[in-house]
C-alpha atoms as a PDB file:
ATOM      1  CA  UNK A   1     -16.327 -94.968  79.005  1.00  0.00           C
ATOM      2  CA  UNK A   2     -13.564 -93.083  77.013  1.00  0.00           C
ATOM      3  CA  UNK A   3     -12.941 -90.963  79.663  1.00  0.00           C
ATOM      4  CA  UNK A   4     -11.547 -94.193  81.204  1.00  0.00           C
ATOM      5  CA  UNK A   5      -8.441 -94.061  79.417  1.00  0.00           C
ATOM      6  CA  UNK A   6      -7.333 -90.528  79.899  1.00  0.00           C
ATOM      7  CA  UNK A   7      -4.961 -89.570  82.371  1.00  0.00           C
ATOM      8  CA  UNK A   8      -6.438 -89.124  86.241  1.00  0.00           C
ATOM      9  CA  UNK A   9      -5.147 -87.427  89.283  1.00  0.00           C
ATOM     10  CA  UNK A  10      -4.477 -89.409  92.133  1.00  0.00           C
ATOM     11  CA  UNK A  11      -6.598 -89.297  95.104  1.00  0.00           C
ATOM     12  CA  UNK A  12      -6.334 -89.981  98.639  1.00  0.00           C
ATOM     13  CA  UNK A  13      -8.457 -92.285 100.313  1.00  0.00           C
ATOM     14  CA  UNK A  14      -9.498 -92.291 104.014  1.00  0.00           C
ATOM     15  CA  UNK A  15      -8.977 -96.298 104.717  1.00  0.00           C
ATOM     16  CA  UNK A  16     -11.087 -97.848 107.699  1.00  0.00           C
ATOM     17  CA  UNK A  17     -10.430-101.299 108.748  1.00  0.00           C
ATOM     18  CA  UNK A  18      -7.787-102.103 107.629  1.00  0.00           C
ATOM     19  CA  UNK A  19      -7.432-106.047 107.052  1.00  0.00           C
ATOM     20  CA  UNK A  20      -4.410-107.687 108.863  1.00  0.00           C
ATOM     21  CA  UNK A  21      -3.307-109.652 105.542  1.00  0.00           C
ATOM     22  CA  UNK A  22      -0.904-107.240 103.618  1.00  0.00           C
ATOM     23  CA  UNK A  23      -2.731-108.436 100.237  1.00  0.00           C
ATOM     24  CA  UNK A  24      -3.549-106.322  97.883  1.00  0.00           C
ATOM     25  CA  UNK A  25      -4.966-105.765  94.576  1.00  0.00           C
ATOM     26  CA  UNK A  26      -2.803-104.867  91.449  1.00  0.00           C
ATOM     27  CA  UNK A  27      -3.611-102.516  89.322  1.00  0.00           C
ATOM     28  CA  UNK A  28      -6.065 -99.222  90.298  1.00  0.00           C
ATOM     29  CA  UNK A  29     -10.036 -98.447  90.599  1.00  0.00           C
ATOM     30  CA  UNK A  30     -10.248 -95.452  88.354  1.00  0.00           C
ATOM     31  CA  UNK A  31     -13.514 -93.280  89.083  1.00  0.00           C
ATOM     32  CA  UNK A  32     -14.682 -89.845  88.077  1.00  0.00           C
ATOM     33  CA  UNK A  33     -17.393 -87.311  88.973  1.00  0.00           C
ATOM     34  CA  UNK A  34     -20.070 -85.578  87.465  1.00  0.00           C
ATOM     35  CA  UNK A  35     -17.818 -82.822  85.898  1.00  0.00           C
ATOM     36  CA  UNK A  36     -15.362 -85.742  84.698  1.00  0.00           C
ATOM     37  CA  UNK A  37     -12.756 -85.420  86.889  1.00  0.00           C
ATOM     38  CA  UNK A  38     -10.385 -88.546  87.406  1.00  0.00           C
ATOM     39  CA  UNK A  39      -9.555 -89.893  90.597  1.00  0.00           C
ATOM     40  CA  UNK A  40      -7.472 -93.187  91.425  1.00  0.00           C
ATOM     41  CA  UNK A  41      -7.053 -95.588  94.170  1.00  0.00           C
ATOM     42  CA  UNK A  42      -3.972 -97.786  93.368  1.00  0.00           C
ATOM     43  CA  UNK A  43      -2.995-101.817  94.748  1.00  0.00           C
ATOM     44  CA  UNK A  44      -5.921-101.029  97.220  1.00  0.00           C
ATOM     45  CA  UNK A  45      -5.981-103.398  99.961  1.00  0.00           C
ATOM     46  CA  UNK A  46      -8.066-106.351 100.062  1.00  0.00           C
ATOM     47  CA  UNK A  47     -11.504-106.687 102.447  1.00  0.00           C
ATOM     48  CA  UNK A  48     -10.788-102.696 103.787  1.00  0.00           C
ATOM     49  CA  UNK A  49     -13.747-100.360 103.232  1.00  0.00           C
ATOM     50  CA  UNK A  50     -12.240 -97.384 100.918  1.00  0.00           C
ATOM     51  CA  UNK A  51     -13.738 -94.043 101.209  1.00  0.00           C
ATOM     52  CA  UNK A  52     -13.738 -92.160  97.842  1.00  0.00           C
ATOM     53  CA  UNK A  53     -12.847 -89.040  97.436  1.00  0.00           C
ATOM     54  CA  UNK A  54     -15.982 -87.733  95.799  1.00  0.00           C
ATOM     55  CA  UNK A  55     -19.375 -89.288  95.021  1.00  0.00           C
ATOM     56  CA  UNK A  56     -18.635 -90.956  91.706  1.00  0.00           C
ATOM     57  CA  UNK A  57     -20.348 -90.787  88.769  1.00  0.00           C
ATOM     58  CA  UNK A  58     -18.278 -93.280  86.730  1.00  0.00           C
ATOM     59  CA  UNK A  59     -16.124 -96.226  88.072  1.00  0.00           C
ATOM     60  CA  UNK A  60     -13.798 -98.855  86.555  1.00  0.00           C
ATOM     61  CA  UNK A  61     -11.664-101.611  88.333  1.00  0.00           C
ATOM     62  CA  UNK A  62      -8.557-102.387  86.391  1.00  0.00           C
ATOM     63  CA  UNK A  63      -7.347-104.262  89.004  1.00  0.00           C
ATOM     64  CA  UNK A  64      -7.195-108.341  88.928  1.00  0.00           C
ATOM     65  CA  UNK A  65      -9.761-108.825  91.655  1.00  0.00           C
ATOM     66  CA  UNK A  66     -13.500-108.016  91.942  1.00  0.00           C
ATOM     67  CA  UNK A  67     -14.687-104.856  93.609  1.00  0.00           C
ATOM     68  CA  UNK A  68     -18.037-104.254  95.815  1.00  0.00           C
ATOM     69  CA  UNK A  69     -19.238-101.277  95.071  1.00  0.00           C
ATOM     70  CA  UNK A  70     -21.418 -98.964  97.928  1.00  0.00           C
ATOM     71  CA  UNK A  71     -23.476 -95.839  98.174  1.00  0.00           C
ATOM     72  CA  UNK A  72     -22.930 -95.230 101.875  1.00  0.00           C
ATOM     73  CA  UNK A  73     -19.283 -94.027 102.963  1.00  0.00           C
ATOM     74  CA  UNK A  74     -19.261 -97.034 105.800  1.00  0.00           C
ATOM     75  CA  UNK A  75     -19.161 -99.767 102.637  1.00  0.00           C
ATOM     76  CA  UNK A  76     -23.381 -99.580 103.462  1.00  0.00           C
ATOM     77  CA  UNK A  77     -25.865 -99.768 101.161  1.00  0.00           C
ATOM     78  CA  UNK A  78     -23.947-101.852  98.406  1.00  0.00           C
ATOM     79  CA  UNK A  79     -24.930-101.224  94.424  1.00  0.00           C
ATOM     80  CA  UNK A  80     -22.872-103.902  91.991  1.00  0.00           C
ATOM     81  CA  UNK A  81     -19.700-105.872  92.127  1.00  0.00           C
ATOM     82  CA  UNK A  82     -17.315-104.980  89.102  1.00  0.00           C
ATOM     83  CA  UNK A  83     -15.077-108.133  87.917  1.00  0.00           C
ATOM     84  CA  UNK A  84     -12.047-106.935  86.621  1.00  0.00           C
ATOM     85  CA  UNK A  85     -12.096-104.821  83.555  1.00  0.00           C
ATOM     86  CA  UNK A  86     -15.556-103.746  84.338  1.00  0.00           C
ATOM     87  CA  UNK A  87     -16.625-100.522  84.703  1.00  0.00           C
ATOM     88  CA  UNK A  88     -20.284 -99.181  85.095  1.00  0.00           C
ATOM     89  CA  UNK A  89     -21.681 -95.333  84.814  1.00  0.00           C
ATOM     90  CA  UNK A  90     -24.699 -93.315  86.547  1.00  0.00           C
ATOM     91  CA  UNK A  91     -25.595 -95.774  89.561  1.00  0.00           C
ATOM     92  CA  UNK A  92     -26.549 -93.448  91.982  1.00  0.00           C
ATOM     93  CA  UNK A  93     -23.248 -91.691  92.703  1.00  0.00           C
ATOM     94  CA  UNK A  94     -21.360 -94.468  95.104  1.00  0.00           C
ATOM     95  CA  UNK A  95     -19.044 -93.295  97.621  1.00  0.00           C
ATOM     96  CA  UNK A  96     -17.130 -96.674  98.997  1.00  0.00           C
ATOM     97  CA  UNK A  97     -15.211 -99.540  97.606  1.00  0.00           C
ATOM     98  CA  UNK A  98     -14.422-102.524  98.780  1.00  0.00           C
ATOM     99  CA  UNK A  99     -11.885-105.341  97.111  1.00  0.00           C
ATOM    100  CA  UNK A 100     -12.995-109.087  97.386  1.00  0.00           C
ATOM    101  CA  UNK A 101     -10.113-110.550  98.770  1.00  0.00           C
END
């Protein structure tokens, strides 16, 4: 997990669906891959289905609202929910995110 805390390069996100409500989370869903690479989504959008940018080996949500968590790209085949300030490691490499508005 100390990899959460260093700095991480910002990634784009393909976003599909997005809700009509302009909410938002605050704060960012940090994740890295298998080489340790940082990524970051930041304020994502609530209820949208977020694409990562790579399959991700580690994930955090430092945002104040819960995040699903998917395998699939399509939000499909969902793994854990992370309350804020969780973060989990080596669940099978998910690929989407989606906030809990």
């Amino acid at each position: 997990m100390g990899r959460i805390c260093l700095a991480v390069g910002t990634a784009t996100v393909v976003v599909a669906g997005l809700a009509t409500s302009a909410q938002a989370a605050t704060g960012t869903i940090q994740y890295f891959d298998v080489s340790g690479q940082g990524f970051r989504v930041t304020n994502p959008p609530d209820n949208a289905c977020l694409t990562l940018q790579v399959r991700a080996d580690e994930i955090a949500n430092d945002t104040n609202k819960s995040v699903s968590v998917y395998l699939g790209t399509a939000c499909n085949t969902f793994v854990t929910t992370l309350d804020p300030g969780r973060a989990v490691s080596h669940v099978g490499g998910p690929q989407s995110v989606r906030v809990i508005g």
